[in-house]
N, C-alpha and C. Protein backbone atom coordinates (compact mmCIF):
# COMPACT_ATOMS: atom_id res chain seq x y z
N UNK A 1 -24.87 16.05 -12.46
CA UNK A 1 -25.88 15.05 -12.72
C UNK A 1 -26.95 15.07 -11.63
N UNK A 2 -26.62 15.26 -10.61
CA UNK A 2 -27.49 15.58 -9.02
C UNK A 2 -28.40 16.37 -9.63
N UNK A 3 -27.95 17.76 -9.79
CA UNK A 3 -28.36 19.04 -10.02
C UNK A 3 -29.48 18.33 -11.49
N UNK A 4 -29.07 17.61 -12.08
CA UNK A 4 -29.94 17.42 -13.33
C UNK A 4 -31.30 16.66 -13.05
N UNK A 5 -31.49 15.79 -12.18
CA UNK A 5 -32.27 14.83 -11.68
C UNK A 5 -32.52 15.17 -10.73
N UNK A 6 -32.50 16.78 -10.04
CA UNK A 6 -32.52 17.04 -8.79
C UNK A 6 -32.61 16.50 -7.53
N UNK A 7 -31.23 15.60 -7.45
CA UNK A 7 -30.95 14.84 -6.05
C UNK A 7 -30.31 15.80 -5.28
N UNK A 8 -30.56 15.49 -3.78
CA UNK A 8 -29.55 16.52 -2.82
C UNK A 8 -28.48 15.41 -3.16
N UNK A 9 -27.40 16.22 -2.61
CA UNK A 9 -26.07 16.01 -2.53
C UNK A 9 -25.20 16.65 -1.88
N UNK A 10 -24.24 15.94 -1.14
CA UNK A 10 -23.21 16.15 -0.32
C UNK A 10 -22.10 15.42 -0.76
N UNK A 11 -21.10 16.81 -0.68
CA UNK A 11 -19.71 16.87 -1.20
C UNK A 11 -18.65 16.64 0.42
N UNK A 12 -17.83 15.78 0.64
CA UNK A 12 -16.97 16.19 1.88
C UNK A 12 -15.86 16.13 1.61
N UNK A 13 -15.08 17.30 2.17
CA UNK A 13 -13.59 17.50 1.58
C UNK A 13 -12.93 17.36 3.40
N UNK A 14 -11.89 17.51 3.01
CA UNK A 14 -10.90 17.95 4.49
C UNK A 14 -10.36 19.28 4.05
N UNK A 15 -9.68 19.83 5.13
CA UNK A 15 -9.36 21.34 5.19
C UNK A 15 -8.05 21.44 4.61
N UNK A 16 -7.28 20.33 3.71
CA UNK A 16 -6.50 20.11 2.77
C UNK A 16 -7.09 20.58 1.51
N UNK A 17 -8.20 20.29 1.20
CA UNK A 17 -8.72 20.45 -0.43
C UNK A 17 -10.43 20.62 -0.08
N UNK A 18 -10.49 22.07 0.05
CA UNK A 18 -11.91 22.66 0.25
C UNK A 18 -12.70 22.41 -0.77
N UNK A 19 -13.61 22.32 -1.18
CA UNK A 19 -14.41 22.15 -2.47
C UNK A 19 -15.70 23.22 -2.09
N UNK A 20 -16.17 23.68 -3.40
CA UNK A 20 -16.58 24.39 -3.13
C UNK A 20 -18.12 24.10 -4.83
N UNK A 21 -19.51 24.33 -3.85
CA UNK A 21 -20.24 23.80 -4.92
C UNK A 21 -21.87 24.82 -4.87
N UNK A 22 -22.21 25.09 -6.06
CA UNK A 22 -23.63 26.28 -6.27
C UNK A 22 -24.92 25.22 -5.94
N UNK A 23 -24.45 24.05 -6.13
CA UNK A 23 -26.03 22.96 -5.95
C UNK A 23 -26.12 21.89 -4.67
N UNK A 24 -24.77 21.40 -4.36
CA UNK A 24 -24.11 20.67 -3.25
C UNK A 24 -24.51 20.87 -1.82
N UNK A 25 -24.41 20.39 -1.09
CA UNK A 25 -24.14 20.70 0.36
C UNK A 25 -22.93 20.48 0.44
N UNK A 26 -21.70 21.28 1.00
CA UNK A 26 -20.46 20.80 1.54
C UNK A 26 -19.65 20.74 2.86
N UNK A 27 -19.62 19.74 3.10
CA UNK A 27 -19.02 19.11 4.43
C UNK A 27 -17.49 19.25 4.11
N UNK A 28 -17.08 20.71 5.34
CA UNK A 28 -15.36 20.45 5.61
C UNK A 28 -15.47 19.85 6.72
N UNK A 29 -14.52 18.72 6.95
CA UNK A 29 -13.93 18.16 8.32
C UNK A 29 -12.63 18.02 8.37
N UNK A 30 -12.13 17.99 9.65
CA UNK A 30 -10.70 18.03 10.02
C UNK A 30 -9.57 17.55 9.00
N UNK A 31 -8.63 17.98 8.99
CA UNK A 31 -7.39 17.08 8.17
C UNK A 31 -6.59 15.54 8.47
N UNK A 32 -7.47 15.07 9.47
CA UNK A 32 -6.68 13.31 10.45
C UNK A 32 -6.84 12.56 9.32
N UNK A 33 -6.33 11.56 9.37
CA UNK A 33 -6.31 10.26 8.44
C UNK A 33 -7.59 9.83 8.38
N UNK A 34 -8.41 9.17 7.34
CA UNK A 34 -9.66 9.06 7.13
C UNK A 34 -10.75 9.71 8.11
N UNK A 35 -10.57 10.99 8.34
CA UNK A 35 -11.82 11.69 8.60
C UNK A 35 -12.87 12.13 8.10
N UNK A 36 -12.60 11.95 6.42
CA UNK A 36 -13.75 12.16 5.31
C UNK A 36 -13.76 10.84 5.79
N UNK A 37 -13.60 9.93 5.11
CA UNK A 37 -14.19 8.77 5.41
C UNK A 37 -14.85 8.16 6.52
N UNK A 38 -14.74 8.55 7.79
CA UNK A 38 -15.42 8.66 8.76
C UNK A 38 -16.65 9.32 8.77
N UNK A 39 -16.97 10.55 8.73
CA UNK A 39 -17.71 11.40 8.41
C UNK A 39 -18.95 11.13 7.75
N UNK A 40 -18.05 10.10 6.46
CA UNK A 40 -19.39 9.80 5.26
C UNK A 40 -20.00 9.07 5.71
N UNK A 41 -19.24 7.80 6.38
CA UNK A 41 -20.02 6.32 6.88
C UNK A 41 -20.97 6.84 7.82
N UNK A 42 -20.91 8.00 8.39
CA UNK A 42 -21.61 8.71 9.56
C UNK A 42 -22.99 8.94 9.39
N UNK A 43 -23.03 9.77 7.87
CA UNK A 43 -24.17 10.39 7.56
C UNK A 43 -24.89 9.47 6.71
N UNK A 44 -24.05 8.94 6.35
CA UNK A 44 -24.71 7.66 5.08
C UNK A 44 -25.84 6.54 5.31
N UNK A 45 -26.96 7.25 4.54
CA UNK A 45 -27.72 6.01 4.71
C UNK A 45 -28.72 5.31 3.74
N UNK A 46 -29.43 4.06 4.39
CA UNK A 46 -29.77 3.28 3.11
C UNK A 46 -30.29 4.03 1.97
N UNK A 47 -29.96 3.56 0.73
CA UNK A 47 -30.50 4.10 -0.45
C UNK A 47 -29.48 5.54 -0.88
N UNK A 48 -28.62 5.51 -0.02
CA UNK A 48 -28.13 6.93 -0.96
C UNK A 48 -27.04 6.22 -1.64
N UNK A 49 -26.27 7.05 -2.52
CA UNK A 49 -24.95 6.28 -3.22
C UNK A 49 -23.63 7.18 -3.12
N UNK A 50 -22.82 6.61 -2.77
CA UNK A 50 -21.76 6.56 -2.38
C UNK A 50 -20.65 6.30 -3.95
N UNK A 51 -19.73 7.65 -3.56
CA UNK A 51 -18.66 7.59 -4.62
C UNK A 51 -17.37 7.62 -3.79
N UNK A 52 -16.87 6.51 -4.10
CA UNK A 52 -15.19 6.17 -3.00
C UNK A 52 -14.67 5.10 -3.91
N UNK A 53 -13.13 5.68 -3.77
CA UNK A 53 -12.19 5.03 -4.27
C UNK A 53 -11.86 3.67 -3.36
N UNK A 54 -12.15 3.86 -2.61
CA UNK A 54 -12.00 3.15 -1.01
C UNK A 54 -12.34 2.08 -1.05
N UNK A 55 -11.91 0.74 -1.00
CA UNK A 55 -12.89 -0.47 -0.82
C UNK A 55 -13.71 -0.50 0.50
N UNK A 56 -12.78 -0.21 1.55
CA UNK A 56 -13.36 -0.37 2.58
C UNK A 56 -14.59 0.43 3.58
N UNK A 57 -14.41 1.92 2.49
CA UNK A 57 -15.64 2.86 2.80
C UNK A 57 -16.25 2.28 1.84
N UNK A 58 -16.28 1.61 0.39
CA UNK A 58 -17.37 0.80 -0.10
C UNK A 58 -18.11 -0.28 0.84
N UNK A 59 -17.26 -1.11 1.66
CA UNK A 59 -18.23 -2.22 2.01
C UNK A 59 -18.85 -1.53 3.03
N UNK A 60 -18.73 -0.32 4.08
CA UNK A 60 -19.20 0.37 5.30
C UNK A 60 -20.22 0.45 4.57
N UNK A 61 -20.62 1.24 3.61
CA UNK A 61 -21.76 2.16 2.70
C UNK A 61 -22.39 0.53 2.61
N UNK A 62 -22.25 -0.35 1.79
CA UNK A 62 -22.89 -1.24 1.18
C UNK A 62 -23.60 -1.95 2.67
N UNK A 63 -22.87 -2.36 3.39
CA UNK A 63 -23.33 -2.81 4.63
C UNK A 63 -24.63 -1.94 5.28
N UNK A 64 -24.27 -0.82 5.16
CA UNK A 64 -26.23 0.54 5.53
C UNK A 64 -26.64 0.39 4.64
N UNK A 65 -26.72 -0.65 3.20
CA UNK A 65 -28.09 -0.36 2.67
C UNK A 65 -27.55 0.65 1.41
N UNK A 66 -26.39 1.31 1.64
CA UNK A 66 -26.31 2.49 0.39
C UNK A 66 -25.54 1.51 -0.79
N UNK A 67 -25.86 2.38 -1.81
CA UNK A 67 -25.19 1.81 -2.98
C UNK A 67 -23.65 2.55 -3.50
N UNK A 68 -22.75 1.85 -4.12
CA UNK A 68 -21.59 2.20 -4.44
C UNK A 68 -20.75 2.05 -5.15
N UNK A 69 -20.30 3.50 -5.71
CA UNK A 69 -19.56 3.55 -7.31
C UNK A 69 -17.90 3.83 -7.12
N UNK A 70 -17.17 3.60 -7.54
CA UNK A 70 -15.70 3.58 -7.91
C UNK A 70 -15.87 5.04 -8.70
N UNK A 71 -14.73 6.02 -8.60
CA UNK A 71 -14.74 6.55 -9.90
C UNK A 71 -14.08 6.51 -10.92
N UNK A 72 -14.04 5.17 -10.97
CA UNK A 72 -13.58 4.61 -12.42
C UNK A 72 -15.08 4.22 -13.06
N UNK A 73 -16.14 3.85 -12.20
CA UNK A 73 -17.52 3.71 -12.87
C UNK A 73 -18.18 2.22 -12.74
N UNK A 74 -16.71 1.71 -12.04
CA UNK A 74 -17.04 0.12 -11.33
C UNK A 74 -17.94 0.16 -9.86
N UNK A 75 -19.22 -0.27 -10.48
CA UNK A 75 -20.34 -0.69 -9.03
C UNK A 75 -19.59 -1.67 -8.16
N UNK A 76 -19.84 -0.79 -6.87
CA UNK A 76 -19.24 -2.23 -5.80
C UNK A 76 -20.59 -2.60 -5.30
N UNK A 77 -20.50 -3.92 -5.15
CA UNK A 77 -21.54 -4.85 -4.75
C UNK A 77 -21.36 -5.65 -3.76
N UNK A 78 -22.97 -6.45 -3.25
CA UNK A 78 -22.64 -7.54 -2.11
C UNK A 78 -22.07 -8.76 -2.64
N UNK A 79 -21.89 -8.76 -4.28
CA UNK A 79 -21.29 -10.14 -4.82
C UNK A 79 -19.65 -10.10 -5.13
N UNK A 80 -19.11 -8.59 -5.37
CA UNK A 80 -18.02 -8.66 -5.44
C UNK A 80 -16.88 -7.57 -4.23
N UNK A 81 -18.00 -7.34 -3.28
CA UNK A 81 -16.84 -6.39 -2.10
C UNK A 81 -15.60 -7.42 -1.50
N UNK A 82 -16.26 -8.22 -1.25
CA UNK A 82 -15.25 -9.29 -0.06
C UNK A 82 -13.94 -9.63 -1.41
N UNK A 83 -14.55 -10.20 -2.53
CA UNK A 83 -13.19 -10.31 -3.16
C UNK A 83 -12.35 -9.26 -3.64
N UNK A 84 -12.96 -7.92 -4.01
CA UNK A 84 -11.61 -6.79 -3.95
C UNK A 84 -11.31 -6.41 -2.46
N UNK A 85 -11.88 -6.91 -1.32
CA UNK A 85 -11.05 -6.02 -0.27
C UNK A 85 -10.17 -7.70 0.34
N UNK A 86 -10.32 -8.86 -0.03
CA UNK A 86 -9.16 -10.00 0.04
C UNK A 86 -7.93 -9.30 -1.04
N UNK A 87 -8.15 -9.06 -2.10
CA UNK A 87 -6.89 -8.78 -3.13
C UNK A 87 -6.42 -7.45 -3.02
N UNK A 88 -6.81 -6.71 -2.06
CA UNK A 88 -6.33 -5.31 -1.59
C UNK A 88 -5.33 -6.04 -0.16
N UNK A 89 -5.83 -6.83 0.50
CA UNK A 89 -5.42 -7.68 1.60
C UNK A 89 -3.97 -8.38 1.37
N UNK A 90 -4.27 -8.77 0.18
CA UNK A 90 -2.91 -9.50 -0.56
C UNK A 90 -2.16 -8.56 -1.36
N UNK A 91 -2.49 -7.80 -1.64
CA UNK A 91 -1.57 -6.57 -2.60
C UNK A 91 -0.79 -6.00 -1.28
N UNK A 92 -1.37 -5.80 -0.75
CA UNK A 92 -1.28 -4.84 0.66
C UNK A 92 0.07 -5.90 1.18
N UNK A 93 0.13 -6.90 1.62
CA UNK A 93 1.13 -8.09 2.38
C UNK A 93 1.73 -8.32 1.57
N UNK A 94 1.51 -8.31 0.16
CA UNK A 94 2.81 -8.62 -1.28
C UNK A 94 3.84 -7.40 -1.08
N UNK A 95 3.33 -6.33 -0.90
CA UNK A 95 4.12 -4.85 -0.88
C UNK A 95 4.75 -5.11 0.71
N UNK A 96 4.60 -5.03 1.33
CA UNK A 96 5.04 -5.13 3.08
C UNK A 96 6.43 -6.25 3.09
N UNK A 97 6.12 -7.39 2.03
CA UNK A 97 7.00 -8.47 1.98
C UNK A 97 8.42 -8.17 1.13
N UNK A 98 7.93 -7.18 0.26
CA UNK A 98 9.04 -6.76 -0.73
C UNK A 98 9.69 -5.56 -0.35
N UNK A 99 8.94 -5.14 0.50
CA UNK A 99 9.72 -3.63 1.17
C UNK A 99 9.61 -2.66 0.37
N UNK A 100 8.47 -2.80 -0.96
CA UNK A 100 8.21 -1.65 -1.77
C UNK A 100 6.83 -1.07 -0.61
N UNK A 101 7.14 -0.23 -0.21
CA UNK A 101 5.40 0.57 0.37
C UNK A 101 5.44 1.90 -0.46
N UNK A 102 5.77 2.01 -1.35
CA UNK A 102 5.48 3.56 -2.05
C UNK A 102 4.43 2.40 -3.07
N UNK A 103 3.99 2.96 -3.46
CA UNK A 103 2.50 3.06 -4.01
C UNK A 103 2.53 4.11 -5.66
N UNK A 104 2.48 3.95 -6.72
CA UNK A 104 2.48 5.08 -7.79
C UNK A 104 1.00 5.69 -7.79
N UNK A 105 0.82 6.75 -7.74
CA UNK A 105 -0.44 7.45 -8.01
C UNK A 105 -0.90 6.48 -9.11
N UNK A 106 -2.72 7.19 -9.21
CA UNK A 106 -3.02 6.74 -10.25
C UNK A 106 -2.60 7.45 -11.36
N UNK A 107 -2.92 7.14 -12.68
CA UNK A 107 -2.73 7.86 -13.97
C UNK A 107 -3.62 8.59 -13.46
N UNK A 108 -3.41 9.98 -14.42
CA UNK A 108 -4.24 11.28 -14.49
C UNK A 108 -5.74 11.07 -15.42
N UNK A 109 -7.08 11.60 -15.04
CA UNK A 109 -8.06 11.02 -15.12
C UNK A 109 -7.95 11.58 -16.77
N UNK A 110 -8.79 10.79 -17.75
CA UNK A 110 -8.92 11.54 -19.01
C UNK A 110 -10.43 11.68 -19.08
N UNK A 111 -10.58 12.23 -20.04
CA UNK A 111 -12.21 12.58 -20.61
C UNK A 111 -12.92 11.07 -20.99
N UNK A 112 -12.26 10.64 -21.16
CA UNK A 112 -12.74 8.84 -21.39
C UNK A 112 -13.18 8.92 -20.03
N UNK A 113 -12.45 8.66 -19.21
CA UNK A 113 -12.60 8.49 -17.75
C UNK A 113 -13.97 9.36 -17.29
N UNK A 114 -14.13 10.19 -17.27
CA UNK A 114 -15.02 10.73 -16.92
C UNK A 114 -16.30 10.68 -17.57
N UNK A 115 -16.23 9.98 -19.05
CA UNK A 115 -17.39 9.87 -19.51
C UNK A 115 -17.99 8.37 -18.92
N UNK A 116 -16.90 7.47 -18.67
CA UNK A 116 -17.06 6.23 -18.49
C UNK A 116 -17.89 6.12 -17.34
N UNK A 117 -17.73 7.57 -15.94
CA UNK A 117 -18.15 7.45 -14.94
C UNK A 117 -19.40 8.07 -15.04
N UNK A 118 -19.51 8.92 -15.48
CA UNK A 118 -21.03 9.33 -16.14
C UNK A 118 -21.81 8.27 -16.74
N UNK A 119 -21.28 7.87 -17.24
CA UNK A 119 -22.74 6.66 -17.88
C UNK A 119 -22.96 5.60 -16.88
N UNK A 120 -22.03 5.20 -16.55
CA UNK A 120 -21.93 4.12 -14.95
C UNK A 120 -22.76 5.08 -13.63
N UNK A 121 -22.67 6.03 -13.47
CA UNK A 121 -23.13 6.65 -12.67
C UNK A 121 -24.69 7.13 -12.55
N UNK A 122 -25.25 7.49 -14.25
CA UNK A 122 -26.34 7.91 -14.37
C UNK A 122 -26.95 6.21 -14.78
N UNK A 123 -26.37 5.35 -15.20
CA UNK A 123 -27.20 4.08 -14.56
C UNK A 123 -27.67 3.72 -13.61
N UNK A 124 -26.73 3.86 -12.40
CA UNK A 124 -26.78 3.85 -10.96
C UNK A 124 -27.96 4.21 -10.15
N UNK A 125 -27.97 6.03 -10.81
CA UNK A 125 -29.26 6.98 -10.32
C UNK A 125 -30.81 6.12 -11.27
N UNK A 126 -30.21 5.86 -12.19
CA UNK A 126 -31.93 5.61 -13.12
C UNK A 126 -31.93 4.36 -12.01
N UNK A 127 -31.42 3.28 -11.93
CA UNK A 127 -31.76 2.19 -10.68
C UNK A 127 -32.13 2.15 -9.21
N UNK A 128 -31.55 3.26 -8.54
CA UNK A 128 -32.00 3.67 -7.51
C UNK A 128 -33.37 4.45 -7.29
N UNK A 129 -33.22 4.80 -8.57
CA UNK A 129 -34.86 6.05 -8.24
C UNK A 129 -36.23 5.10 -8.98
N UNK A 130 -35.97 3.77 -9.24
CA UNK A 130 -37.08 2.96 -9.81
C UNK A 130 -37.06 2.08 -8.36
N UNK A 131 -36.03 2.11 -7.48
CA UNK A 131 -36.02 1.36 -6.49
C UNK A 131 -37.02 2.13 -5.15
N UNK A 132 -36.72 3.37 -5.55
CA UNK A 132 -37.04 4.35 -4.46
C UNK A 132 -38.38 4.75 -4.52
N UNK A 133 -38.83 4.89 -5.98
CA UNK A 133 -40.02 5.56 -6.10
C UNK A 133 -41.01 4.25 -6.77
């Protein structure tokens, strides 16, 4: 979609799962515990958009000014960050209390899924580039 609307773009992997892209810029960094995520909040700035599963690399991004998508296709915002990263807060201390800390992956993404994030996503870009230009 970058490549279609010709936005630059940067991909960052860790040296666990290289990615590799013909239109992209790609950023490998170390394998430590959130070092992509470090990395991004690094380079990230106002007006670009941000794709993280992450609440908490959502509110970093949202806090510079950038905008930010789930890839499920859910916009995180300044009206709803604080209440998913309280109920990540409480999910998080519900699990710690029960002595469950395994976690189930997510389900495996389907073509729904990915279309869902495409249309959420190319909303995103048509809003940013009426913002920008």
């Amino acid at each position: 979609m970058a490549e279609k609307y010709n936005i630059p773009t940067t991909l960052l992997c860790d040296t666990n799962h290289i990615l590799y892209s013909n239109y992209s810029e790609v950023i490998v960094v170390g394998a430590g515990a959130d070092a992509v995520d470090y990395k991004l909040i690094s380079i990230c700035h106002k007006g670009d958009i941000v794709v993280s599963q992450d609440y908490g690399v959502a509110a970093m991004a949202l806090g510079k000014g950038a905008y930010a998508i789930h890839q499920s296709g859910k916009w995180y915002t300044n009206n709803n960050i604080d209440q998913m990263l309280m109920e990540r807060h409480l999910n998080k201390k519900a699990r710690r209390s029960s002595h469950k800390n395994h976690i189930k992956g997510s389900k495996k993404r389907t073509e729904e899924d990915d279309v869902r994030f495409a249309q959420s996503f190319e909303k995103m870009l048509m809003m940013v580039q009426e913002v920008v230009f």
